[in-house]
Protein backbone atom coordinates (compact mmCIF):
# COMPACT_ATOMS: atom_id res chain seq x y z
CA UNK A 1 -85.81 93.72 -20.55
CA UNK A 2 -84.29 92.30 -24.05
CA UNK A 3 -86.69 88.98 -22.39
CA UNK A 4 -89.90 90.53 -22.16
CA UNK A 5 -89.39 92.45 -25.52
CA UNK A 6 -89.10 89.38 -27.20
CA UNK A 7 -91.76 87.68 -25.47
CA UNK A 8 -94.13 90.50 -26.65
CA UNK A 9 -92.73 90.12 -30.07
CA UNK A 10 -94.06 86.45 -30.35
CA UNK A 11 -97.23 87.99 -29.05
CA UNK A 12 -97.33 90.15 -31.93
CA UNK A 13 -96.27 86.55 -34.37
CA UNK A 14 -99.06 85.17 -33.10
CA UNK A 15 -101.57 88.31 -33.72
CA UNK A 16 -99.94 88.72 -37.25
CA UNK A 17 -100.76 85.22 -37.83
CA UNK A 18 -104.01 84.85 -36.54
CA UNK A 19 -104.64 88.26 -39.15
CA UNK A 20 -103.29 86.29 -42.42
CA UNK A 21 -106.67 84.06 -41.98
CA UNK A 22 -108.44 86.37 -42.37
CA UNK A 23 -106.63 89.30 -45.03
CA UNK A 24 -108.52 87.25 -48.10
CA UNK A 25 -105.65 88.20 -50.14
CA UNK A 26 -105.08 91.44 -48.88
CA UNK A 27 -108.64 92.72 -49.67
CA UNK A 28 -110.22 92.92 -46.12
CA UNK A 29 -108.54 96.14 -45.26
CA UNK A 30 -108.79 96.18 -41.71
CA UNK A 31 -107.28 92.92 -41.21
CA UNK A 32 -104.52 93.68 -43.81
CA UNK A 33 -103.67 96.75 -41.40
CA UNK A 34 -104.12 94.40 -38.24
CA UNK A 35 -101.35 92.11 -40.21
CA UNK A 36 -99.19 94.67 -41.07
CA UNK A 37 -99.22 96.25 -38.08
CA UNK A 38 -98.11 93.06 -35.72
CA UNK A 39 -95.41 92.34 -38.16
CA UNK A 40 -94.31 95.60 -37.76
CA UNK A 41 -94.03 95.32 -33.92
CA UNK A 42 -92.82 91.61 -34.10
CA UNK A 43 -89.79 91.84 -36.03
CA UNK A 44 -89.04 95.25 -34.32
CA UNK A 45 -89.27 94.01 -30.92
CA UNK A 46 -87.20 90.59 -32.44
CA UNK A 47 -85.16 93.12 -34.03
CA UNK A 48 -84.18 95.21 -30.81
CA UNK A 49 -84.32 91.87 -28.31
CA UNK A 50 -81.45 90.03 -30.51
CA UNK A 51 -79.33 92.81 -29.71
CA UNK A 52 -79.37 91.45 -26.19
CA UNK A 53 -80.08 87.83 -26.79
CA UNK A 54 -78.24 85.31 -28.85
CA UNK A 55 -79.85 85.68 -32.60
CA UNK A 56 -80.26 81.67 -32.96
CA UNK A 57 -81.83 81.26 -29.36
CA UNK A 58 -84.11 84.69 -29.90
CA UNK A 59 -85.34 83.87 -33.37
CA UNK A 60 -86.18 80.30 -32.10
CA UNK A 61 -87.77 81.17 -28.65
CA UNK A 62 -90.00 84.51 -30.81
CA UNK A 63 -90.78 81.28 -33.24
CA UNK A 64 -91.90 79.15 -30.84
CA UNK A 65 -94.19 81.45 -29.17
CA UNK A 66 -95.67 81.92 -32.28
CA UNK A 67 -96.20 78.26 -33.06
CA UNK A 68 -97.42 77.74 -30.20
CA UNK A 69 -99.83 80.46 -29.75
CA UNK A 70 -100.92 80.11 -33.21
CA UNK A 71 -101.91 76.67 -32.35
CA UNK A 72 -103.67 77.56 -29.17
CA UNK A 73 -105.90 80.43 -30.89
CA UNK A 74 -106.59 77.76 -33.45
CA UNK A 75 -107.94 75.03 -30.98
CA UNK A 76 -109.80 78.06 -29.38
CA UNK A 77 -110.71 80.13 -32.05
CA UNK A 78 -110.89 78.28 -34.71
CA UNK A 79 -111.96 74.40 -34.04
CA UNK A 80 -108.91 73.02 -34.89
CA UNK A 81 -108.32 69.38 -33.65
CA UNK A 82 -106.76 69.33 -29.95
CA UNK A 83 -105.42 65.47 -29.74
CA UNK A 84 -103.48 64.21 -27.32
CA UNK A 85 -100.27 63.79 -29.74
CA UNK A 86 -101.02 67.67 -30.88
CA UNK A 87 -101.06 68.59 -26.78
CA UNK A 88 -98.04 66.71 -26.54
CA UNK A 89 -96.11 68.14 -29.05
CA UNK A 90 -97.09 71.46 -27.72
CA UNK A 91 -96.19 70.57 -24.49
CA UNK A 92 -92.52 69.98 -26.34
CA UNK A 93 -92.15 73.48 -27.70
CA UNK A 94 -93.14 75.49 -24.10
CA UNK A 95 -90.14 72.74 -22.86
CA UNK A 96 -87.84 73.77 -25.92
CA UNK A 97 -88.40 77.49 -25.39
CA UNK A 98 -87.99 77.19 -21.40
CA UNK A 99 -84.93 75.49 -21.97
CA UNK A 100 -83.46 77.74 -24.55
CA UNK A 101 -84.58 80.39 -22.04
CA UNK A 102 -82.68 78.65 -19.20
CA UNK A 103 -79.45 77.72 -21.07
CA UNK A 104 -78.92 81.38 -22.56
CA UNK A 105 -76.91 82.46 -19.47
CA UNK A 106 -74.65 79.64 -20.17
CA UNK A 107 -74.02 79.68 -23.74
CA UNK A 108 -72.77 83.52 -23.23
């Protein structure tokens, strides 16, 4: 459960993220509540999944998530550049998280 928590948490990183482009300094209200909100929810569920999961291994797998899905909804969303090298490097963090993911049986 402490798995999917955290997963959900990134969610939230990315959503949180994805809201900061748009807050224009904290005047656009309803984004500014949007932000708020997700970081709310993403450090909670962070918050209550590290009590489960290594701290080191759950901050970096809720981190990567983020990265990473800030980067997709930015190729998507937002026209930013999706290069080869950039793909790669994605590529990269989903193996980093999977393996943190995989390895957190053993290092407990």
């Amino acid at each position: 459960m402490a798995w999917v928590l955290l997963i959900v948490g990134g969610l939230f990183e990315i959503g949180f993220t994805t809201c900061l482009r748009h807050v224009e300094g904290f005047r656009n209200i309803p984004w500014t509540i949007g932000f708020l909100a997700s970081v709310a929810c993403s450090m909670t569920l962070l918050e209550v999944a590290s009590r489960s999961i290594a701290m080191g291994t759950a901050y970096a797998v809720w981190g990567g998530i983020g990265a990473l899905g800030t980067v997709v909804v930015g190729i998507i969303w937002f026209g930013e550049p999706a290069s080869v090298p950039r793909l790669l490097l994605i590529a990269g963090v989903v193996a980093c998280i999977a393996g943190l993911k995989l390895t957190a049986a053993i290092a407990a």
